[in-house]
PDB file of N, CA and C in Angstrom:
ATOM      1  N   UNK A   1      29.270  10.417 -10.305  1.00  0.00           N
ATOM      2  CA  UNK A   1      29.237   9.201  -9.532  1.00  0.00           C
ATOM      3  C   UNK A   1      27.800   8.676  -9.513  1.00  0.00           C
ATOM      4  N   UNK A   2      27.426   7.549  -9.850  1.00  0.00           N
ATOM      5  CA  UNK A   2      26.545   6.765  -9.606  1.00  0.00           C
ATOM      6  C   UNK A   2      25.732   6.542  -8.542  1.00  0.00           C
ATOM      7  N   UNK A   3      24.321   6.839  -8.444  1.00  0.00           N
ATOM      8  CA  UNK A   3      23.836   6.473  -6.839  1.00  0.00           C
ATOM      9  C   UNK A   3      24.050   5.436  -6.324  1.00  0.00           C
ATOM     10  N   UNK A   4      24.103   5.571  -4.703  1.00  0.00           N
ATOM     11  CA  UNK A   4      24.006   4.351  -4.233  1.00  0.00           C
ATOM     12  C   UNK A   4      22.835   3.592  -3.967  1.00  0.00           C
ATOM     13  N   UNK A   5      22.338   2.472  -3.769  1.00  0.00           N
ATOM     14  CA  UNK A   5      20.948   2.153  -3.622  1.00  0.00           C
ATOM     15  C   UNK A   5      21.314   0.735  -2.369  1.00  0.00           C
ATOM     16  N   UNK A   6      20.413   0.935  -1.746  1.00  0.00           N
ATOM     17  CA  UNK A   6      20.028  -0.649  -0.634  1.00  0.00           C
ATOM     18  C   UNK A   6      18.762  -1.270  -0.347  1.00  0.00           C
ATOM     19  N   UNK A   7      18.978  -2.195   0.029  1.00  0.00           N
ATOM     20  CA  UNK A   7      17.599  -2.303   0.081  1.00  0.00           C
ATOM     21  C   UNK A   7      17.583  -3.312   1.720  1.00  0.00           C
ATOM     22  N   UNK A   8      16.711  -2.274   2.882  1.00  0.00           N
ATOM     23  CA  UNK A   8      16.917  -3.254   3.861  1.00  0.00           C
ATOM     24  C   UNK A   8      15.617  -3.893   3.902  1.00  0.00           C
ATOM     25  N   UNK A   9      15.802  -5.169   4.548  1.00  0.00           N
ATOM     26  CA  UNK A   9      14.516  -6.261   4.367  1.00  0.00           C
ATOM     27  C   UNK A   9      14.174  -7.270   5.483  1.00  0.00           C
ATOM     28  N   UNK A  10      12.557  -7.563   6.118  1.00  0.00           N
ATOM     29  CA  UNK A  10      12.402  -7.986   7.229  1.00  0.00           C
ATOM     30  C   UNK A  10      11.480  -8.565   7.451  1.00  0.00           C
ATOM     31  N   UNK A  11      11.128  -9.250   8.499  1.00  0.00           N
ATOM     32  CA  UNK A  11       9.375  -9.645   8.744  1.00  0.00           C
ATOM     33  C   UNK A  11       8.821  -8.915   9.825  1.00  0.00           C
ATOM     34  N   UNK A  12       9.304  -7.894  10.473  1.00  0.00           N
ATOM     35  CA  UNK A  12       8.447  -7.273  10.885  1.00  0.00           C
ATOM     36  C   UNK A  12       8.515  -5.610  10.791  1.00  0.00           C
ATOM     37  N   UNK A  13       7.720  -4.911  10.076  1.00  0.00           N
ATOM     38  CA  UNK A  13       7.787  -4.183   9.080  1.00  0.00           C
ATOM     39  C   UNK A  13       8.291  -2.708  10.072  1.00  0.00           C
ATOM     40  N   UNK A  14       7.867  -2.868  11.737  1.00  0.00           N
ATOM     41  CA  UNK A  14       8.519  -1.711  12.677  1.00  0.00           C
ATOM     42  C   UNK A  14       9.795  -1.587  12.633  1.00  0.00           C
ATOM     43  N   UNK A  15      10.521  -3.063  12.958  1.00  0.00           N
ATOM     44  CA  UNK A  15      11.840  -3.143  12.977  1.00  0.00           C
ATOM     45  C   UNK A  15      12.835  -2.717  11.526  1.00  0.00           C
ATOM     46  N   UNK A  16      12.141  -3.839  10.562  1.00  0.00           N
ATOM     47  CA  UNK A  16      12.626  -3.457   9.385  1.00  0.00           C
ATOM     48  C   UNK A  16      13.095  -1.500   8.982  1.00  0.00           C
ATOM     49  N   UNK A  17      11.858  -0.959   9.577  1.00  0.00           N
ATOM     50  CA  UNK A  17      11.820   1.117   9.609  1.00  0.00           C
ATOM     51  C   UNK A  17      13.018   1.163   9.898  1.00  0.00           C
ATOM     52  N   UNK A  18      12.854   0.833  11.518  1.00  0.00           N
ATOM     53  CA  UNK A  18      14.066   1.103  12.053  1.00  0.00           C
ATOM     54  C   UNK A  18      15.329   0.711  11.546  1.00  0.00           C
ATOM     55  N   UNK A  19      15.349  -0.154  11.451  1.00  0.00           N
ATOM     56  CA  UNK A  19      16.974  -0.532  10.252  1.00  0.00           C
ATOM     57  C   UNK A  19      16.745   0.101   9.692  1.00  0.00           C
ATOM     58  N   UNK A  20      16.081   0.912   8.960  1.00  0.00           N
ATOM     59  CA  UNK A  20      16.551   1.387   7.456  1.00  0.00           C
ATOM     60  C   UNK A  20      16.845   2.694   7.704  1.00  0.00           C
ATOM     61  N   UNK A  21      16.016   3.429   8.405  1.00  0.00           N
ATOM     62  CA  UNK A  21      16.383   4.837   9.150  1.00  0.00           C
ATOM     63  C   UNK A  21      17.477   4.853   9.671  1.00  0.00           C
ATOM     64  N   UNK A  22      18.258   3.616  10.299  1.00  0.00           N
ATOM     65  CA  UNK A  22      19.597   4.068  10.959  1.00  0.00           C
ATOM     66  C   UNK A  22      20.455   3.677  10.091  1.00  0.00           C
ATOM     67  N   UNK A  23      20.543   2.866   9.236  1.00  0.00           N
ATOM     68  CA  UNK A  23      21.364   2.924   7.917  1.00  0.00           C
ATOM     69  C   UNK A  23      21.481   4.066   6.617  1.00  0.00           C
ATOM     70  N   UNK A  24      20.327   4.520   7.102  1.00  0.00           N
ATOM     71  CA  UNK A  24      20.098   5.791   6.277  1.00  0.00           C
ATOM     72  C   UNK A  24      21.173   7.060   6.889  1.00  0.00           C
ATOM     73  N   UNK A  25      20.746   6.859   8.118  1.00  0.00           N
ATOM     74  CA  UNK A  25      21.511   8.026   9.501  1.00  0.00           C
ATOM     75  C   UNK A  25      23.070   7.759   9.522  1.00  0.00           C
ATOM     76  N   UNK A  26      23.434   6.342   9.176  1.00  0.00           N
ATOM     77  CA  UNK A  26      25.144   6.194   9.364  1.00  0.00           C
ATOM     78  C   UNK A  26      25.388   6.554   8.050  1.00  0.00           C
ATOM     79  N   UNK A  27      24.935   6.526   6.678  1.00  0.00           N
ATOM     80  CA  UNK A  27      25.095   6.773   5.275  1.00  0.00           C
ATOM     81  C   UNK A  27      25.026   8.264   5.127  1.00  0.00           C
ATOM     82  N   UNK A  28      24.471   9.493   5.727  1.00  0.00           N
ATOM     83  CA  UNK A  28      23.973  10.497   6.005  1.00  0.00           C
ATOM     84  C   UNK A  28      25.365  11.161   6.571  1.00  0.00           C
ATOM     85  N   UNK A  29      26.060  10.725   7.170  1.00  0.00           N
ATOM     86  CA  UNK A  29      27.144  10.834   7.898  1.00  0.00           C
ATOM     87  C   UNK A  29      28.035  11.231   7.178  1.00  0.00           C
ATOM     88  N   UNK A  30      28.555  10.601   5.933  1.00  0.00           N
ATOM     89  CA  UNK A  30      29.684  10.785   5.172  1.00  0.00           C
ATOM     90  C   UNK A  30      29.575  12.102   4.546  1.00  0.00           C
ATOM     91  N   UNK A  31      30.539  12.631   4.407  1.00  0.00           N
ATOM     92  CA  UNK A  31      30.266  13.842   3.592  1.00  0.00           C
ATOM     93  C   UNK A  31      30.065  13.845   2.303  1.00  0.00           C
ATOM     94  N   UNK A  32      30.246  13.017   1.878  1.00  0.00           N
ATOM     95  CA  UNK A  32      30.170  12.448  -0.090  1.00  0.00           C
ATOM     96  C   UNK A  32      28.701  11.887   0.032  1.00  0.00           C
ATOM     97  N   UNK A  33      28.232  11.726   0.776  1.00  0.00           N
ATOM     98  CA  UNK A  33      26.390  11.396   0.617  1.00  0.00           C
ATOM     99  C   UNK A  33      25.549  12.543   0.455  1.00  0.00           C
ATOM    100  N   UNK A  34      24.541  12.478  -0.572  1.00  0.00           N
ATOM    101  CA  UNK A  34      23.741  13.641  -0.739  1.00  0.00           C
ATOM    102  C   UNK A  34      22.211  12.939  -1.196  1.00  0.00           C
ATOM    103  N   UNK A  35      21.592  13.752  -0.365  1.00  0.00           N
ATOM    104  CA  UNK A  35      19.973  13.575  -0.511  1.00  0.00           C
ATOM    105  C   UNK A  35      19.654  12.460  -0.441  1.00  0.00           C
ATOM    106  N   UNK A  36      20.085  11.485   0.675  1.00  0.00           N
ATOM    107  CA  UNK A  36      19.332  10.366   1.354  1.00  0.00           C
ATOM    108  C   UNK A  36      18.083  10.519   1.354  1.00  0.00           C
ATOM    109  N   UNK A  37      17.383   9.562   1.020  1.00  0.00           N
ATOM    110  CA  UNK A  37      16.101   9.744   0.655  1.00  0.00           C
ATOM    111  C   UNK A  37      15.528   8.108   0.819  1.00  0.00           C
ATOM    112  N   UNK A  38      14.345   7.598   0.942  1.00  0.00           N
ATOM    113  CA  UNK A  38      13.499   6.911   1.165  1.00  0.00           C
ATOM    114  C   UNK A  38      12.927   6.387  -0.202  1.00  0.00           C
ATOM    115  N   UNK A  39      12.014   5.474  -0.781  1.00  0.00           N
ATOM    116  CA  UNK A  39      11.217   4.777  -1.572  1.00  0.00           C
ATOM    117  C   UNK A  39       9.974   4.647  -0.974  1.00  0.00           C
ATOM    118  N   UNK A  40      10.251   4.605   0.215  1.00  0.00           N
ATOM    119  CA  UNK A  40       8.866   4.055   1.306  1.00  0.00           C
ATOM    120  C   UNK A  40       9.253   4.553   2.975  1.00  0.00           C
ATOM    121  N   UNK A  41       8.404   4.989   3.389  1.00  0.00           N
ATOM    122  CA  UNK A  41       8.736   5.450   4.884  1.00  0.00           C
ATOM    123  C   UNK A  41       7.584   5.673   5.624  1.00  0.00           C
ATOM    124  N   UNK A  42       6.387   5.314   4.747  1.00  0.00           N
ATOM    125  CA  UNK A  42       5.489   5.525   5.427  1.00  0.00           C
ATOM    126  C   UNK A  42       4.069   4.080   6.165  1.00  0.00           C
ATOM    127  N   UNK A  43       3.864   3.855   7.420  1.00  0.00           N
ATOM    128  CA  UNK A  43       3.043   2.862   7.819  1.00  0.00           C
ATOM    129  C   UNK A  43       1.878   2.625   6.422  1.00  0.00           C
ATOM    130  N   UNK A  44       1.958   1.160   6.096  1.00  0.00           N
ATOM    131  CA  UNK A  44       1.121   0.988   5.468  1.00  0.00           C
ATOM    132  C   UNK A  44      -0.146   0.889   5.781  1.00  0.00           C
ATOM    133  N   UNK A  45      -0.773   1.516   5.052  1.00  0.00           N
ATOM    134  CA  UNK A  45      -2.924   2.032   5.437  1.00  0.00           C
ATOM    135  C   UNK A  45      -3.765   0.589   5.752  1.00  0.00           C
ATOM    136  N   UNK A  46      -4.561   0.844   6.512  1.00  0.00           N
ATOM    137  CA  UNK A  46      -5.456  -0.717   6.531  1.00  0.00           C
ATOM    138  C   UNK A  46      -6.484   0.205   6.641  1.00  0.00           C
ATOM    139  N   UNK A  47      -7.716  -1.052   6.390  1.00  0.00           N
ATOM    140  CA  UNK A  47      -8.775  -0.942   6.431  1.00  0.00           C
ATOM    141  C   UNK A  47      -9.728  -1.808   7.061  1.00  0.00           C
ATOM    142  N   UNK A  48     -10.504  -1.772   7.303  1.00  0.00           N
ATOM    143  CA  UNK A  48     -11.527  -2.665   8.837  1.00  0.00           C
ATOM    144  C   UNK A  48     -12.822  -2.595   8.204  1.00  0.00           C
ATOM    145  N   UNK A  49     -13.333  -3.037   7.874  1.00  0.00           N
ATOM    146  CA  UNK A  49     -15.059  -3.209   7.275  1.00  0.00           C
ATOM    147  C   UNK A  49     -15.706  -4.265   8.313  1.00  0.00           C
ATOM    148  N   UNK A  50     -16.758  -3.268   8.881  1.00  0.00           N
ATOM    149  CA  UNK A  50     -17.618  -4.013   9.830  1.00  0.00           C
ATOM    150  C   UNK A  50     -19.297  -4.064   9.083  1.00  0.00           C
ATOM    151  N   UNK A  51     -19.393  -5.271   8.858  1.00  0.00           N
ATOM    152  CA  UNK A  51     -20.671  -5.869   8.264  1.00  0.00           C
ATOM    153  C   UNK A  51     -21.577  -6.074   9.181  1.00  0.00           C
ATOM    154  N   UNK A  52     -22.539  -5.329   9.055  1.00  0.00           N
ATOM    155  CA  UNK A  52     -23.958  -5.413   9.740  1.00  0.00           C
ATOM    156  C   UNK A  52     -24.878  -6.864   8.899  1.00  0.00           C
ATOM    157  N   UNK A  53     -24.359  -8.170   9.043  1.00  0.00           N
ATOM    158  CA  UNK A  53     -25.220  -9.371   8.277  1.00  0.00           C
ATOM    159  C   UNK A  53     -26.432  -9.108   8.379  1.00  0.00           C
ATOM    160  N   UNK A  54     -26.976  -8.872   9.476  1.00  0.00           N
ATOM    161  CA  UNK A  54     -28.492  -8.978   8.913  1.00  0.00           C
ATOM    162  C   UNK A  54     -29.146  -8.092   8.154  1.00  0.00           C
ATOM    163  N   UNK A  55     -28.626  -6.572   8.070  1.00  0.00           N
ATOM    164  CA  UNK A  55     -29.042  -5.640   7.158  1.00  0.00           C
ATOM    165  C   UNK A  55     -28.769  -6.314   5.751  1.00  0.00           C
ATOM    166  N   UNK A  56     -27.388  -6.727   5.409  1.00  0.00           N
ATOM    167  CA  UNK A  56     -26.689  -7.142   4.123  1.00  0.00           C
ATOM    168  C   UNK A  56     -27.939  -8.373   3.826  1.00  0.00           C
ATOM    169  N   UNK A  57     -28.139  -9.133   4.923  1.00  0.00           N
ATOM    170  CA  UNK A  57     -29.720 -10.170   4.068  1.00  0.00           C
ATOM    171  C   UNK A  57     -30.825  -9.354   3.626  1.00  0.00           C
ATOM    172  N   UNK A  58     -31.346  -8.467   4.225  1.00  0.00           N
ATOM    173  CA  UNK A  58     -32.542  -7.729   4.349  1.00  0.00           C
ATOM    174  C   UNK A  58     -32.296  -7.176   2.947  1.00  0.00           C
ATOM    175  N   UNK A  59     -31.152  -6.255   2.467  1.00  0.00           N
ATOM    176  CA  UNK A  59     -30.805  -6.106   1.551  1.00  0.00           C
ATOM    177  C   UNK A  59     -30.639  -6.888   0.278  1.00  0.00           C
ATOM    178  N   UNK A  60     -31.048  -7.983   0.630  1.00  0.00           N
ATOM    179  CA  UNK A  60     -30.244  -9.169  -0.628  1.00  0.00           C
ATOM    180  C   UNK A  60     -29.202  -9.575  -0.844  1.00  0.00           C
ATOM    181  N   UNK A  61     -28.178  -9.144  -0.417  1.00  0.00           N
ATOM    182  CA  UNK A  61     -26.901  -9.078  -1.150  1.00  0.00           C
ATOM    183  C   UNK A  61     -26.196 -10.257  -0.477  1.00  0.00           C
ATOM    184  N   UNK A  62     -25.414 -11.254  -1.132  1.00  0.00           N
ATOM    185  CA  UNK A  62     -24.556 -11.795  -0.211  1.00  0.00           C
ATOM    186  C   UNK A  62     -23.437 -11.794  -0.048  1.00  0.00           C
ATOM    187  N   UNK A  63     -22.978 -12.379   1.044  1.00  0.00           N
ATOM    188  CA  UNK A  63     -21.551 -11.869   1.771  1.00  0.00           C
ATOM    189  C   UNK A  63     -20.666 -11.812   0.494  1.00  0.00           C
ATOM    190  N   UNK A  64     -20.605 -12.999  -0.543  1.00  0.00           N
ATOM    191  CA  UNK A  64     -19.701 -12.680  -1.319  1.00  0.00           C
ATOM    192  C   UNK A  64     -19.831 -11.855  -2.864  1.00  0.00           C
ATOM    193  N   UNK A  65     -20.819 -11.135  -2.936  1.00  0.00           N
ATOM    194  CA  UNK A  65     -20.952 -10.357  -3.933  1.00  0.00           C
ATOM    195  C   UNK A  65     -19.923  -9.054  -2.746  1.00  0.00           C
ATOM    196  N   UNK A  66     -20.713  -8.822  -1.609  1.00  0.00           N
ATOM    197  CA  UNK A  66     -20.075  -8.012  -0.885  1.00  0.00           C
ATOM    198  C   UNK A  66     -18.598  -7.898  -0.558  1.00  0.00           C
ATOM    199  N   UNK A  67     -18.258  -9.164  -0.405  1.00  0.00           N
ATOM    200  CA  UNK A  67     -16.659  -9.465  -0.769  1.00  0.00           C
ATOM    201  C   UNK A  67     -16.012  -8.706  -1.389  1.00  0.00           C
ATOM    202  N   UNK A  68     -16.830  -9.362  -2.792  1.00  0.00           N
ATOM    203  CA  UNK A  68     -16.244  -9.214  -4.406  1.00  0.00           C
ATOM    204  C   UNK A  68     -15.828  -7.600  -4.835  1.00  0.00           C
ATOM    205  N   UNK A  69     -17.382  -7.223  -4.056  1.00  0.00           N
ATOM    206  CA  UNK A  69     -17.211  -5.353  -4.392  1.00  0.00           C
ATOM    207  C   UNK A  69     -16.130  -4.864  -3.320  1.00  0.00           C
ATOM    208  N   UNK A  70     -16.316  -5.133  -2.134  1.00  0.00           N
ATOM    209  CA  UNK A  70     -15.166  -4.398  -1.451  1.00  0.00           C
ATOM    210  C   UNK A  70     -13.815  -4.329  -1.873  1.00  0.00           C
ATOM    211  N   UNK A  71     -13.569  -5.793  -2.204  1.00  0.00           N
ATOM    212  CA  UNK A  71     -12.243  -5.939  -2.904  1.00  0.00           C
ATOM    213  C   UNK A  71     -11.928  -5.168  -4.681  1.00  0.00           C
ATOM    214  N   UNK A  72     -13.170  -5.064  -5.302  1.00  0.00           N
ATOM    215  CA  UNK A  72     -12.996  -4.580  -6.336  1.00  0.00           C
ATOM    216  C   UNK A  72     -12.549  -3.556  -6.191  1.00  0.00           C
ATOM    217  N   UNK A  73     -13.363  -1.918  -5.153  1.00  0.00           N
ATOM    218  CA  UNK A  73     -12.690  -0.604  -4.690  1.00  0.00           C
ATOM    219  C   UNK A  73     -11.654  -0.633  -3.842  1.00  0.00           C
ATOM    220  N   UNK A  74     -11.214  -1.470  -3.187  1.00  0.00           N
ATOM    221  CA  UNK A  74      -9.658  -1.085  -3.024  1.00  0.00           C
ATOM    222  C   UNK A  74      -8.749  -1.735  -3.112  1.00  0.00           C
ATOM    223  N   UNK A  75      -9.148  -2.406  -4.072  1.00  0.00           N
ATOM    224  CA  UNK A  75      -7.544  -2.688  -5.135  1.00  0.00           C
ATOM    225  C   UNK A  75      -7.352  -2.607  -6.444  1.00  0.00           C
ATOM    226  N   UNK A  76      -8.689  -1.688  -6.566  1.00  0.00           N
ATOM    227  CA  UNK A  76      -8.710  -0.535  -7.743  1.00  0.00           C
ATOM    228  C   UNK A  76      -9.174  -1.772  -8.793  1.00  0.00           C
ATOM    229  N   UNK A  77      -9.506  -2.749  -9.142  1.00  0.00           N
ATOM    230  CA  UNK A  77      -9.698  -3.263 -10.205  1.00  0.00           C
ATOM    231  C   UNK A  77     -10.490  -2.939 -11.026  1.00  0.00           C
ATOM    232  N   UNK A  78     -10.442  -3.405 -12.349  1.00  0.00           N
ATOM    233  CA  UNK A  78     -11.278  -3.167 -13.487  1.00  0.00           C
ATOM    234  C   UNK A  78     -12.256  -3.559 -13.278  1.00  0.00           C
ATOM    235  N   UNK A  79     -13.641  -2.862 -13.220  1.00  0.00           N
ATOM    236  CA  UNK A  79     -15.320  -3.436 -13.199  1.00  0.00           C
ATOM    237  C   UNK A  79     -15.749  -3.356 -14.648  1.00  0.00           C
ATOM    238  N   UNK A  80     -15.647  -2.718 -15.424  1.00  0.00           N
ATOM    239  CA  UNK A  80     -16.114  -2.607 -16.528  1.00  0.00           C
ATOM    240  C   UNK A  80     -15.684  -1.731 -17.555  1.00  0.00           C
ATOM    241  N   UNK A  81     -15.640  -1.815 -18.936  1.00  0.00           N
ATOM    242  CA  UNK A  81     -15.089  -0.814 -19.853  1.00  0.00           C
ATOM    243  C   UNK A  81     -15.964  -0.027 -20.595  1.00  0.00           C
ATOM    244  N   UNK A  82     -16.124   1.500 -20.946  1.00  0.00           N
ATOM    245  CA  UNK A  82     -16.930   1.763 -21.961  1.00  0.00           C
ATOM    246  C   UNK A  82     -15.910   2.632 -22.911  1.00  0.00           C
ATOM    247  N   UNK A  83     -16.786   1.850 -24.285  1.00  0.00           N
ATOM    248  CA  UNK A  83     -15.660   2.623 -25.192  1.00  0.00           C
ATOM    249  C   UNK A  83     -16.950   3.456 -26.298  1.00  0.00           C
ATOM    250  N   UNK A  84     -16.205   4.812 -26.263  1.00  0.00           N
ATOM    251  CA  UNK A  84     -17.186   5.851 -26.812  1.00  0.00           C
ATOM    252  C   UNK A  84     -16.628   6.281 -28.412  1.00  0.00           C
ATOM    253  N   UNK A  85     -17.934   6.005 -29.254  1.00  0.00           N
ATOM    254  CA  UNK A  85     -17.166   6.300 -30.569  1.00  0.00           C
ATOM    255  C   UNK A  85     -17.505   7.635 -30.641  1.00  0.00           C
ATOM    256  N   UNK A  86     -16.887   8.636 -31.251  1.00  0.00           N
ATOM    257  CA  UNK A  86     -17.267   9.722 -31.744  1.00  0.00           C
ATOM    258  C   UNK A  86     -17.873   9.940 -32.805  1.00  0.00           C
ATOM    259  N   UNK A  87     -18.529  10.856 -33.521  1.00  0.00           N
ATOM    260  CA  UNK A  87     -18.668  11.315 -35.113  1.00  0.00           C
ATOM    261  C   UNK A  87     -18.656  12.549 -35.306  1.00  0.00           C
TER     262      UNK A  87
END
């Protein structure tokens, strides 16, 4: 038999849990269900960056190079490539 799959969906991402956990819990129920399982169940991570501006001038740097880099490390983007030849 074929898995079953759902997908519950929301705008507010507490409630949305909750639906999906208790649809999970009434699906859990049947005896022909096996290994209910999740894709996602876990609070998504944030992050808070508190900028000291006047150090960041003193430093040189401006807000949006500082931007640029914060956003570069966490959303993993490409900064640069090196490609190594061998012999």
């Amino acid at each position: 038999m074929p898995p079953l799959q759902y997908r519950v969906s929301g705008t507010d991402p507490e409630g949305t849990r909750d639906a999906a956990f208790l649809v999970a819990q009434t699906m859990g129920q049947n005896p022909n269900a096996r290994l209910v399982n999740f894709d996602w169940n876990e609070p998504m991570k944030s992050l808070r960056v508190e900028v000291d501006q006047d150090r960041v001038r003193q430093l040189g740097v401006s807000s949006k190079s500082l931007a640029e880099a914060l956003n570069a490390v966490t959303t993993r983007m490409v900064v640069t490539q090196v490609r190594v030849r061998y012999i």
